[in-house]
C-alpha atoms as a PDB file:
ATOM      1  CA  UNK A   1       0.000   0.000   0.000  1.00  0.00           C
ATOM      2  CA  UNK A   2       2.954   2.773   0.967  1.00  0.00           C
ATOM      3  CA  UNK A   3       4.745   1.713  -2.213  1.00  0.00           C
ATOM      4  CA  UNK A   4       1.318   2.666  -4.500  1.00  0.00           C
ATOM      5  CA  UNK A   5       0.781   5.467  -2.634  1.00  0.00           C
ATOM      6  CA  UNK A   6       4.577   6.670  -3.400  1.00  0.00           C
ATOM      7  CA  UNK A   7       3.845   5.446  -6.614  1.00  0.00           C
ATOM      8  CA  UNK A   8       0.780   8.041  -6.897  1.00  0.00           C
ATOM      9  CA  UNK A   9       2.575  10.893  -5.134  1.00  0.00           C
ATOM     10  CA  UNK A  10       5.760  10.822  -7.717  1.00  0.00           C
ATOM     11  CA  UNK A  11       3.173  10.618 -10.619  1.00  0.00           C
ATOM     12  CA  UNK A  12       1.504  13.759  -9.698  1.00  0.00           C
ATOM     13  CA  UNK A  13       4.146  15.377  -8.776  1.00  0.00           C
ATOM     14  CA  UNK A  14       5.616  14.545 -11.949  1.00  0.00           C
ATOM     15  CA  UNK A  15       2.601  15.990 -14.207  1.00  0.00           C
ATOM     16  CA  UNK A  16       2.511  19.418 -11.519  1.00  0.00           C
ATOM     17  CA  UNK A  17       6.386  19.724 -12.542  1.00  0.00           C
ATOM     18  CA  UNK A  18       5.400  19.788 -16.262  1.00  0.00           C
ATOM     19  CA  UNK A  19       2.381  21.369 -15.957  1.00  0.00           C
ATOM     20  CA  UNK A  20       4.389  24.243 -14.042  1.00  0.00           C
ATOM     21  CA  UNK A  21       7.207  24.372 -16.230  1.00  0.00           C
ATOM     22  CA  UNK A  22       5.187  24.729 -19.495  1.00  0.00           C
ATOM     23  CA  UNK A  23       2.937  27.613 -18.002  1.00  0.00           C
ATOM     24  CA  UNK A  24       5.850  29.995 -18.496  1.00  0.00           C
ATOM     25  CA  UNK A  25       7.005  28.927 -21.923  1.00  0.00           C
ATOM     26  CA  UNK A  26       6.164  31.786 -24.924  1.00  0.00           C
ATOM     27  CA  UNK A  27       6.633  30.220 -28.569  1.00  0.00           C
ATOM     28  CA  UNK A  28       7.533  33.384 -30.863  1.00  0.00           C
ATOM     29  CA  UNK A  29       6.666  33.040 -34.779  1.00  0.00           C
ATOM     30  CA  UNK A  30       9.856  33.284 -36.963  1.00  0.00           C
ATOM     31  CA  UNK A  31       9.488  36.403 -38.365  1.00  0.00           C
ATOM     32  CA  UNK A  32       8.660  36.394 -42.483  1.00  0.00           C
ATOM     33  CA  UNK A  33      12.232  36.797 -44.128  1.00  0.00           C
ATOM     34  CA  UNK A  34      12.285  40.246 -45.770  1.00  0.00           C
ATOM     35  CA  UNK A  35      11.195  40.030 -49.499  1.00  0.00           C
ATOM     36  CA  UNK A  36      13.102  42.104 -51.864  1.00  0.00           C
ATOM     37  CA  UNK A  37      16.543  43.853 -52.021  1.00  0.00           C
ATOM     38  CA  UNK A  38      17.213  46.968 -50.473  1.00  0.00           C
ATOM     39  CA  UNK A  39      17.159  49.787 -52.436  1.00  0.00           C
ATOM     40  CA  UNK A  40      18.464  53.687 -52.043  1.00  0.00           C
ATOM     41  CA  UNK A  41      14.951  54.797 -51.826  1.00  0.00           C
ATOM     42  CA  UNK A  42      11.552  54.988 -53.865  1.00  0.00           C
ATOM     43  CA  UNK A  43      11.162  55.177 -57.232  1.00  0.00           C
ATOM     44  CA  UNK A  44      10.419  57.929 -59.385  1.00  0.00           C
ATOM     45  CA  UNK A  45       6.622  59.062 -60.280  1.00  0.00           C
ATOM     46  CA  UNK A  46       5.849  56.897 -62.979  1.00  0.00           C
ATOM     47  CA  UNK A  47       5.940  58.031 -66.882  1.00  0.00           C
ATOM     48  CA  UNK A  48       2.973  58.899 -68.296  1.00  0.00           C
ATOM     49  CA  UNK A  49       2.731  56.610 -71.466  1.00  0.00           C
ATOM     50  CA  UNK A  50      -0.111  55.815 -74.157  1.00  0.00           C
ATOM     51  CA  UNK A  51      -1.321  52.466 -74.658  1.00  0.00           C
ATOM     52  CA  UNK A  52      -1.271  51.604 -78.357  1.00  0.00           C
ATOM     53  CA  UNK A  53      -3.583  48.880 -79.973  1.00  0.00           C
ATOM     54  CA  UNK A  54      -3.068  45.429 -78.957  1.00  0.00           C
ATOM     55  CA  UNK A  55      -1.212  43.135 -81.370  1.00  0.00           C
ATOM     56  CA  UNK A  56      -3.531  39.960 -81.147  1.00  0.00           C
ATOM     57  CA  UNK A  57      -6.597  39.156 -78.400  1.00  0.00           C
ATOM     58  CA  UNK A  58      -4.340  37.174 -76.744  1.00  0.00           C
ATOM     59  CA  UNK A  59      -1.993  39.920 -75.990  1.00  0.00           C
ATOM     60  CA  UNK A  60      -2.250  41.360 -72.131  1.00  0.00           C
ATOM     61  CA  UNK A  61      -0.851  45.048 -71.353  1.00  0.00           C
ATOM     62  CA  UNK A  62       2.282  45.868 -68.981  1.00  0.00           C
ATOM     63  CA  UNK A  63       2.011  48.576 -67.403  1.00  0.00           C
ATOM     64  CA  UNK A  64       5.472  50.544 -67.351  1.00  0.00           C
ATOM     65  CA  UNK A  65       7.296  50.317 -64.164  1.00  0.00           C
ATOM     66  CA  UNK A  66      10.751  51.401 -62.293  1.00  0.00           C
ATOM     67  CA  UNK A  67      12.771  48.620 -62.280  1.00  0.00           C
ATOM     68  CA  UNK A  68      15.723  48.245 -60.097  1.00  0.00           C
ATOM     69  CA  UNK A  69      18.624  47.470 -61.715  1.00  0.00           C
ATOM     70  CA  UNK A  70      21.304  47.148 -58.763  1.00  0.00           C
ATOM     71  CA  UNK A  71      22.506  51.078 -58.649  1.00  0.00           C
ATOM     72  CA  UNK A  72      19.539  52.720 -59.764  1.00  0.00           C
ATOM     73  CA  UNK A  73      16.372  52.832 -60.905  1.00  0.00           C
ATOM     74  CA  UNK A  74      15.322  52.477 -64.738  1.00  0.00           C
ATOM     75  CA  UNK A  75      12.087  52.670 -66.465  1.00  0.00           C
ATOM     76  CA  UNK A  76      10.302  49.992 -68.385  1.00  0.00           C
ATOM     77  CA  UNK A  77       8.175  51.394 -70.913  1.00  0.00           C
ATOM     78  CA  UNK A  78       4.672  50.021 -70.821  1.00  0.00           C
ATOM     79  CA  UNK A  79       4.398  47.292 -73.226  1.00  0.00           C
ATOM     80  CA  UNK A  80       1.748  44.215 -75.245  1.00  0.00           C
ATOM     81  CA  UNK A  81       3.326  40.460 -73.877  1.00  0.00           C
ATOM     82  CA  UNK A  82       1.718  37.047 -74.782  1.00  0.00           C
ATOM     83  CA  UNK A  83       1.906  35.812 -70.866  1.00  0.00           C
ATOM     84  CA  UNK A  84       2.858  32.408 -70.144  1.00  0.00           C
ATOM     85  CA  UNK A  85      -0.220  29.969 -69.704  1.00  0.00           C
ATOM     86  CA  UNK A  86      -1.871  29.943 -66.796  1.00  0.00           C
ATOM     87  CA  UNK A  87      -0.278  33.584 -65.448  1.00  0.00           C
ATOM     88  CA  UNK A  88      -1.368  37.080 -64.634  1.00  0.00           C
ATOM     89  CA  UNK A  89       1.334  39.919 -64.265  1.00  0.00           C
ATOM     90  CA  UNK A  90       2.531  41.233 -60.473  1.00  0.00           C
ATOM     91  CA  UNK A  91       3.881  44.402 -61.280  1.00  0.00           C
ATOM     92  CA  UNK A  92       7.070  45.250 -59.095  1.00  0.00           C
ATOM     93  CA  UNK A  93       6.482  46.010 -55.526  1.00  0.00           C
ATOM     94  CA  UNK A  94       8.266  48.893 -53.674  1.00  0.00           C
ATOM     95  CA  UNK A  95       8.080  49.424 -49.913  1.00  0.00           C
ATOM     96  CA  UNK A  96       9.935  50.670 -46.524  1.00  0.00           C
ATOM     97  CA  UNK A  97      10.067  48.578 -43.535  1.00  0.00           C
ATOM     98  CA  UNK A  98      12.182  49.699 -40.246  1.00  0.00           C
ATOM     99  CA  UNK A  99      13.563  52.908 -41.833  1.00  0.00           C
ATOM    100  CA  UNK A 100      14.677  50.927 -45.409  1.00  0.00           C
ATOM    101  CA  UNK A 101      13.321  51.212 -49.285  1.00  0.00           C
ATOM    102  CA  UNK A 102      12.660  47.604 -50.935  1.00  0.00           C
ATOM    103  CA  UNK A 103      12.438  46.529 -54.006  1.00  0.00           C
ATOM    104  CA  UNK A 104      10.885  42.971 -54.979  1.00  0.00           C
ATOM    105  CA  UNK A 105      10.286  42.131 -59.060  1.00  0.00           C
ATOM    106  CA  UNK A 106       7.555  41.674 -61.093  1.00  0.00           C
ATOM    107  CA  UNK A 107       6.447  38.542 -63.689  1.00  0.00           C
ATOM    108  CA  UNK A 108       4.083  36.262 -64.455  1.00  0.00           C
ATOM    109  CA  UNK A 109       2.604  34.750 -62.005  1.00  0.00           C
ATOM    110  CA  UNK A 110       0.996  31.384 -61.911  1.00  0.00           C
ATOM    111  CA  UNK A 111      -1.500  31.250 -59.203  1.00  0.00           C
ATOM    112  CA  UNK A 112      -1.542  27.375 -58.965  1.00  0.00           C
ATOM    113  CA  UNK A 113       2.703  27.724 -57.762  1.00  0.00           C
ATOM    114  CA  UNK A 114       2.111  30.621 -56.134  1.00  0.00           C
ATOM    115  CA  UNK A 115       5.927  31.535 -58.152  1.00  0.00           C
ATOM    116  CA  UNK A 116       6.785  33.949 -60.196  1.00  0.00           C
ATOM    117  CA  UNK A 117       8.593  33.014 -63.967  1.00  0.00           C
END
């Protein structure tokens, strides 16, 4: 009888300890790695461009953008592309986190990858 009641005592002693121990424990998310490269600041205003006639139905438009191209910024005139099945265009994204400009590219998308080509 003493040895189940020991038996007993260490057991919920055993699951207080853990219980206790567990109660302060925090699990922090890993913070999203930072998307894009860091850049010397935002682009330009964007050129104002007209849209000529598509080429064929199948063609989709590109907007112009300010692409990065390592020491500065350069502008890609608005243009007709035959996309890659199964994609829609992500123009370029530019943004400032914790006192920095970033760049990230555009392309064609495909939704089903989630990737860009």
């Amino acid at each position: 009888m003493r040895v189940a009641l020991s038996m007993t005592l260490l057991t919920l002693a055993t699951v207080a300890l853990v219980a206790t121990s567990t109660m302060g424990c925090v699990v922090n998310e890993p913070e999203s790695p930072t998307r894009g490269v860091v850049v010397s600041g935002p682009p330009p205003a964007p050129v104002r461009e007209e849209r000529p006639n598509p080429p064929s139905a199948q063609s989709v438009w590109v907007v112009g953008y300010w692409h990065w191209t390592g020491m500065q910024y350069a502008w890609i005139p608005g243009h007709w592309d035959a996309p890659p099945p199964g994609t829609t265009w992500n123009a370029p994204v530019y943004s400032a986190r914790d006192g920095k400009y970033f760049y990230e590219n555009g392309g064609w998308k495909d939704p089903s990858r989630n990737a860009i080509r």
